[in-house]
Protein backbone atom coordinates (compact mmCIF):
# COMPACT_ATOMS: atom_id res chain seq x y z
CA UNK A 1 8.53 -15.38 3.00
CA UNK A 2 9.97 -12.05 2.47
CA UNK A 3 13.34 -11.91 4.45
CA UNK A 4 14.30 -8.32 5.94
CA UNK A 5 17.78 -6.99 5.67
CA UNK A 6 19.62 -5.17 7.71
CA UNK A 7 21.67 -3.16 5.01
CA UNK A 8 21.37 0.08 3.41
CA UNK A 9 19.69 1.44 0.38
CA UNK A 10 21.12 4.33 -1.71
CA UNK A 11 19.38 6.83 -1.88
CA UNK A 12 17.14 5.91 0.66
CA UNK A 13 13.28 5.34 0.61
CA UNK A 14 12.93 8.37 2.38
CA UNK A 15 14.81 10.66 -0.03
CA UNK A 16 12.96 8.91 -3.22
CA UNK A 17 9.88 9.97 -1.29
CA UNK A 18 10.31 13.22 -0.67
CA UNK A 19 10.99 13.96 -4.52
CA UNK A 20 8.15 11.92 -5.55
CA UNK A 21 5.56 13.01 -3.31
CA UNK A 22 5.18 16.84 -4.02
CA UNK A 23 4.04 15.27 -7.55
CA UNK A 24 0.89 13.95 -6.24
CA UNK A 25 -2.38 15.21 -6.66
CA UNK A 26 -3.19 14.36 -2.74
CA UNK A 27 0.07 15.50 -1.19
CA UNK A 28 -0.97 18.75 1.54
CA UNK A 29 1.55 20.91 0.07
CA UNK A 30 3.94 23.35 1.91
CA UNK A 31 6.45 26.46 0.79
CA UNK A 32 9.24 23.86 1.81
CA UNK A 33 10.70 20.02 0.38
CA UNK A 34 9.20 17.59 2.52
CA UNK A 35 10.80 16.57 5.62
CA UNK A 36 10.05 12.98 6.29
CA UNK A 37 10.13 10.55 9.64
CA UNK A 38 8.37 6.68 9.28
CA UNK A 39 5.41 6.40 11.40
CA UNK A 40 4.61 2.74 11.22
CA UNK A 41 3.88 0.51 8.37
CA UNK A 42 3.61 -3.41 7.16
CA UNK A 43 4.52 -5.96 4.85
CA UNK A 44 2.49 -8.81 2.66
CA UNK A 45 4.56 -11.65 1.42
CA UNK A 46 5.02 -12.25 -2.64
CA UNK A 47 4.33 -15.84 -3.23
CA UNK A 48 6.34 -16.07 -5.75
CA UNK A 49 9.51 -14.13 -3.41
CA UNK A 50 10.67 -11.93 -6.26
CA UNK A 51 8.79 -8.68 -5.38
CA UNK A 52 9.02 -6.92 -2.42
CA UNK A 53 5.76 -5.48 -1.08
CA UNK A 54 5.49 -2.79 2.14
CA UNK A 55 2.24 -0.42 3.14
CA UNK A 56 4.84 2.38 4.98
CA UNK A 57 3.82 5.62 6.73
CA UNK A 58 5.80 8.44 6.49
CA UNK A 59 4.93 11.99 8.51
CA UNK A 60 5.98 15.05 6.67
CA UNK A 61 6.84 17.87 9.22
CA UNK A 62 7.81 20.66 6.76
CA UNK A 63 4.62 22.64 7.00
CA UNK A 64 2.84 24.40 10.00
CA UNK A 65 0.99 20.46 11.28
CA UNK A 66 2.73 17.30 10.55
CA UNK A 67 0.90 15.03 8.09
CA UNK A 68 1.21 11.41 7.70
CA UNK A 69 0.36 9.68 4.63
CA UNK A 70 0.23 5.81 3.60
CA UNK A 71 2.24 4.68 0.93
CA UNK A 72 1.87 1.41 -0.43
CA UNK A 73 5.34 0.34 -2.26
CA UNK A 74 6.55 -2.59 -4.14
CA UNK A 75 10.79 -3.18 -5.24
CA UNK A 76 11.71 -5.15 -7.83
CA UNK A 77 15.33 -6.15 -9.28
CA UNK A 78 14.06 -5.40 -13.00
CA UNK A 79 11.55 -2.95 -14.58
CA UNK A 80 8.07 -3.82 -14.45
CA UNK A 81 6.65 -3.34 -18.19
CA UNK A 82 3.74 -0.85 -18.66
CA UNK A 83 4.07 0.94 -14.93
CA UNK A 84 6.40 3.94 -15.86
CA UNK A 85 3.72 6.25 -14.50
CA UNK A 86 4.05 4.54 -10.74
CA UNK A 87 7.83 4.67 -11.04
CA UNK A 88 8.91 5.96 -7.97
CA UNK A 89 12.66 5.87 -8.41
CA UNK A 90 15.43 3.13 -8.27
CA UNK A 91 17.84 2.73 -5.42
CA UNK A 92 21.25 0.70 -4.68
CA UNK A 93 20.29 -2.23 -2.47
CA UNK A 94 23.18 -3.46 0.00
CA UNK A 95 22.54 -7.07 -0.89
CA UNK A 96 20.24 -7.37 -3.62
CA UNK A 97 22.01 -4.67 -6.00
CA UNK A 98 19.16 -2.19 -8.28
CA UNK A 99 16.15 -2.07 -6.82
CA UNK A 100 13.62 -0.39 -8.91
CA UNK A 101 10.79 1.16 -6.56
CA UNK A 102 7.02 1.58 -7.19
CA UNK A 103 4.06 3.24 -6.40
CA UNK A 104 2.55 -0.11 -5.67
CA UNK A 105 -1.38 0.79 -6.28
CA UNK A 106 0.59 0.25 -10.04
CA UNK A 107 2.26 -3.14 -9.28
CA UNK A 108 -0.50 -6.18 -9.98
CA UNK A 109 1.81 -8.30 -7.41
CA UNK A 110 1.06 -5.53 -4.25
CA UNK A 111 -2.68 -5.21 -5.65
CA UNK A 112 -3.09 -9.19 -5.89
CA UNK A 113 -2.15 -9.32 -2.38
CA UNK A 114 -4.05 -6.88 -1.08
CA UNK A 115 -7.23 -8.58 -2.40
CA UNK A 116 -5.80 -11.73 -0.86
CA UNK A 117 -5.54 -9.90 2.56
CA UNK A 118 -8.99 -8.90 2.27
CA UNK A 119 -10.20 -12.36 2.16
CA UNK A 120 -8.29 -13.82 4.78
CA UNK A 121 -6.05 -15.63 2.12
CA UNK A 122 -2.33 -13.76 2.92
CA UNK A 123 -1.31 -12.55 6.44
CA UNK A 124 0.14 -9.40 7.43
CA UNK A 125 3.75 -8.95 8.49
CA UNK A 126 5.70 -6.68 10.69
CA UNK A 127 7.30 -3.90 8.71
CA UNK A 128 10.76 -5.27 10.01
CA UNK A 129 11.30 -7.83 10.92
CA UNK A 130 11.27 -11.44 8.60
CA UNK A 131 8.68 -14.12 9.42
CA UNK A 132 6.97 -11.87 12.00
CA UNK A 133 3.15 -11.47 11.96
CA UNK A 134 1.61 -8.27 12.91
CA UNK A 135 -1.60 -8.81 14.15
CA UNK A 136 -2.19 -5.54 14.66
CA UNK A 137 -3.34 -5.09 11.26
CA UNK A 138 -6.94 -6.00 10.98
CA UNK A 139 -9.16 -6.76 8.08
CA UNK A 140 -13.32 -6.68 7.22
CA UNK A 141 -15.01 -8.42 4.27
CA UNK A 142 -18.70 -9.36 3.01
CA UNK A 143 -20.17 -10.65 0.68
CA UNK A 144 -19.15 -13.77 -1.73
CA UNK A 145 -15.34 -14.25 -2.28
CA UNK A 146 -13.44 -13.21 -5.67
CA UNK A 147 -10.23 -13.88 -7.42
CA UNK A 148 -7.24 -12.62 -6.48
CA UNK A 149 -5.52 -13.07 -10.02
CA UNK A 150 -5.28 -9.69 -11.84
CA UNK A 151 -5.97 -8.93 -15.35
CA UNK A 152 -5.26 -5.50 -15.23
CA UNK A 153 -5.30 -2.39 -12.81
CA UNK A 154 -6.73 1.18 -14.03
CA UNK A 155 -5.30 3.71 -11.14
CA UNK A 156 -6.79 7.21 -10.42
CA UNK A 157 -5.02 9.45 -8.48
CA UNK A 158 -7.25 12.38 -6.38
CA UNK A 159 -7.00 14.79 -4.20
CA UNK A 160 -7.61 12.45 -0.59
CA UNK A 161 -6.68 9.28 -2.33
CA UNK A 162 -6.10 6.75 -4.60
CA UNK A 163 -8.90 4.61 -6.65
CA UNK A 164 -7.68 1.00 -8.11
CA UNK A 165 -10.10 -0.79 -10.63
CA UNK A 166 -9.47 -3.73 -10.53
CA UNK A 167 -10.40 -6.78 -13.58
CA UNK A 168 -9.68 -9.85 -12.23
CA UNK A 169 -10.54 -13.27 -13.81
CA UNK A 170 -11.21 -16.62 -12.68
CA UNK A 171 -8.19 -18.46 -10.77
CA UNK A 172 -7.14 -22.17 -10.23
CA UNK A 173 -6.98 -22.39 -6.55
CA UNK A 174 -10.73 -24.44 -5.32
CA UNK A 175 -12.42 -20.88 -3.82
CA UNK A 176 -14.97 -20.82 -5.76
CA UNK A 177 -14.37 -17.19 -6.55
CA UNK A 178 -15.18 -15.42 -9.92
CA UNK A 179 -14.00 -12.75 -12.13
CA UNK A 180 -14.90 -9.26 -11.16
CA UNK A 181 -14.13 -5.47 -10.83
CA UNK A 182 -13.28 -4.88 -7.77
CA UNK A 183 -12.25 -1.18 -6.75
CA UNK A 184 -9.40 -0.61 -3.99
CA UNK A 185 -10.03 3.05 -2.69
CA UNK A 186 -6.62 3.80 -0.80
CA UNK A 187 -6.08 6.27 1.68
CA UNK A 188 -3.30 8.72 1.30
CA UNK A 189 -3.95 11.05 3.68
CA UNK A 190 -3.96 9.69 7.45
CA UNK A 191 -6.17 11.58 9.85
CA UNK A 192 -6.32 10.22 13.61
CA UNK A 193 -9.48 8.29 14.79
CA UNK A 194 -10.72 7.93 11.41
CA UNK A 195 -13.93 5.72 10.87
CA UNK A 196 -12.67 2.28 9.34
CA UNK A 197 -15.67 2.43 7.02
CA UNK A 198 -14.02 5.58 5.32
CA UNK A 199 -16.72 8.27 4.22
CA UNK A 200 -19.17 5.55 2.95
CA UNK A 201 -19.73 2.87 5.15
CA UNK A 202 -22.69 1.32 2.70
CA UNK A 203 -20.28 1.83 -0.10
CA UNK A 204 -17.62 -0.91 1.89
CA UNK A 205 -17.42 -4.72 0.88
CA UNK A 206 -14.28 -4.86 3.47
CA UNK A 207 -10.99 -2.54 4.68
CA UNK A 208 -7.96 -3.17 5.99
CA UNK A 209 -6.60 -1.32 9.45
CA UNK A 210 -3.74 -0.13 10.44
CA UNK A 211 -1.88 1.71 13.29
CA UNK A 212 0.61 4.19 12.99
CA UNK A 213 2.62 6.46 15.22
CA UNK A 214 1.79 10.44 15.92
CA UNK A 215 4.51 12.57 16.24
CA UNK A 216 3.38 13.58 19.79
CA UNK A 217 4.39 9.35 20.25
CA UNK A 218 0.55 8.15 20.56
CA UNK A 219 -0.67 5.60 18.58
CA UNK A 220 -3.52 6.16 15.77
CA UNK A 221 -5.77 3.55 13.63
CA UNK A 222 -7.47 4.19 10.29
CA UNK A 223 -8.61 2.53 7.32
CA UNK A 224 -5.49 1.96 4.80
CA UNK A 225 -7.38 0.44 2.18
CA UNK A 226 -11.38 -0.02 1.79
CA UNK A 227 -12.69 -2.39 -0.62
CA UNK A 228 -15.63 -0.56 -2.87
CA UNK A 229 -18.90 -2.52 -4.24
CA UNK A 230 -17.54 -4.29 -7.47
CA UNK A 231 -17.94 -1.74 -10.82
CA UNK A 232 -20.62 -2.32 -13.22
């Protein structure tokens, strides 16, 4: 159980953000730095309670609309080996000291449990607050189960998203699940009312849902993450 404190972090998320996300391929750029505000978000739980893992929305309101994008990030206390590219920054934790933080869609921890949430196997929790459900994250999935432990990741990085490859292989737990390549397609760029299905429904095996705040203070729901027909 991931435990939420109430400290500070320096430089903040939102400052590591706003230098990191004019560098992506899928950021709606403006003639201004981005000015962020959260809009909502969630958290997944690391089994093993050594990396933290958070799906946050942030809403940029430097250009002429405000745009909100999804931002899956994982913090660790040391360097995770081979993920320089999805190094977002590091930051001073008030309690847990150097905190380095990642895009996660590079982190085989954040990606693990994402395939876990998928299948039912790990449950959503509020963005802050520790040992705190959110049900208001909802998942989809058909089609026979697969394992959750990853082999490697390859990411791609376009210009509306994010595509995850992922090779997993055979685990230990008794679900009868079996090696695969699975591909996470991750939305970056929120738009209200979008279908849950993303572009392709016939393309989706599942997707994850999520809420997240407007700046006008309505709520919205869209697909976060949608789960691809396994690579070949």
């Amino acid at each position: 159980m991931a435990v939420i404190h109430n400290t500070t972090m320096t430089p903040g998320k939102l400052e590591l953000l706003a230098a990191w996300l004019p560098t992506r391929p899928w950021y709606i750029g403006t003639a201004r730095e981005p000015e962020l505000t959260k809009a909502g978000g969630f958290r997944l739980d690391d089994p093993q309670g050594e990396v933290g893992i958070e799906f946050m929305v942030v809403t940029d309101r430097s250009g002429d609309r405000p745009v909100s994008y999804h931002l899956p990030l994982s913090y660790r206390g040391a360097p995770l080996g081979g993920a320089d590219q999805g190094l977002i920054g590091t930051s001073e934790h008030g309690v847990l000291g150097r905190r380095w933080v990642y895009d996660g869609t590079h982190d085989p921890v954040l990606v693990a449990q994402l395939l876990a949430l998928l299948q039912g196997r790990a449950e959503p929790q509020a963005q802050s607050a520790t040992n705190a459900p959110d049900p208001s994250v909802t998942r989809y999935f058909t089609g026979v189960g697969f394992s959750t432990v990853v082999a490697s990741t390859a990411v791609v990085d376009g210009q509306y998203g994010t595509d995850v490859v992922v090779e997993t292989t055979a685990g230990a737990e008794p679900h009868g699940e079996s090696a695969g390549h699975p591909t996470l397609r991750v939305t970056r760029v929120l738009r209200p009312d979008q279908q849950a299905t993303g572009t392709n429904a016939a393309e989706a095996r599942g997707y994850i849902t999520a809420g997240w705040r407007l700046p006008d203070g309505d709520e919205s729901r869209g697909p976060f993450v949608v789960l691809c027909d396994a690579s070949h």
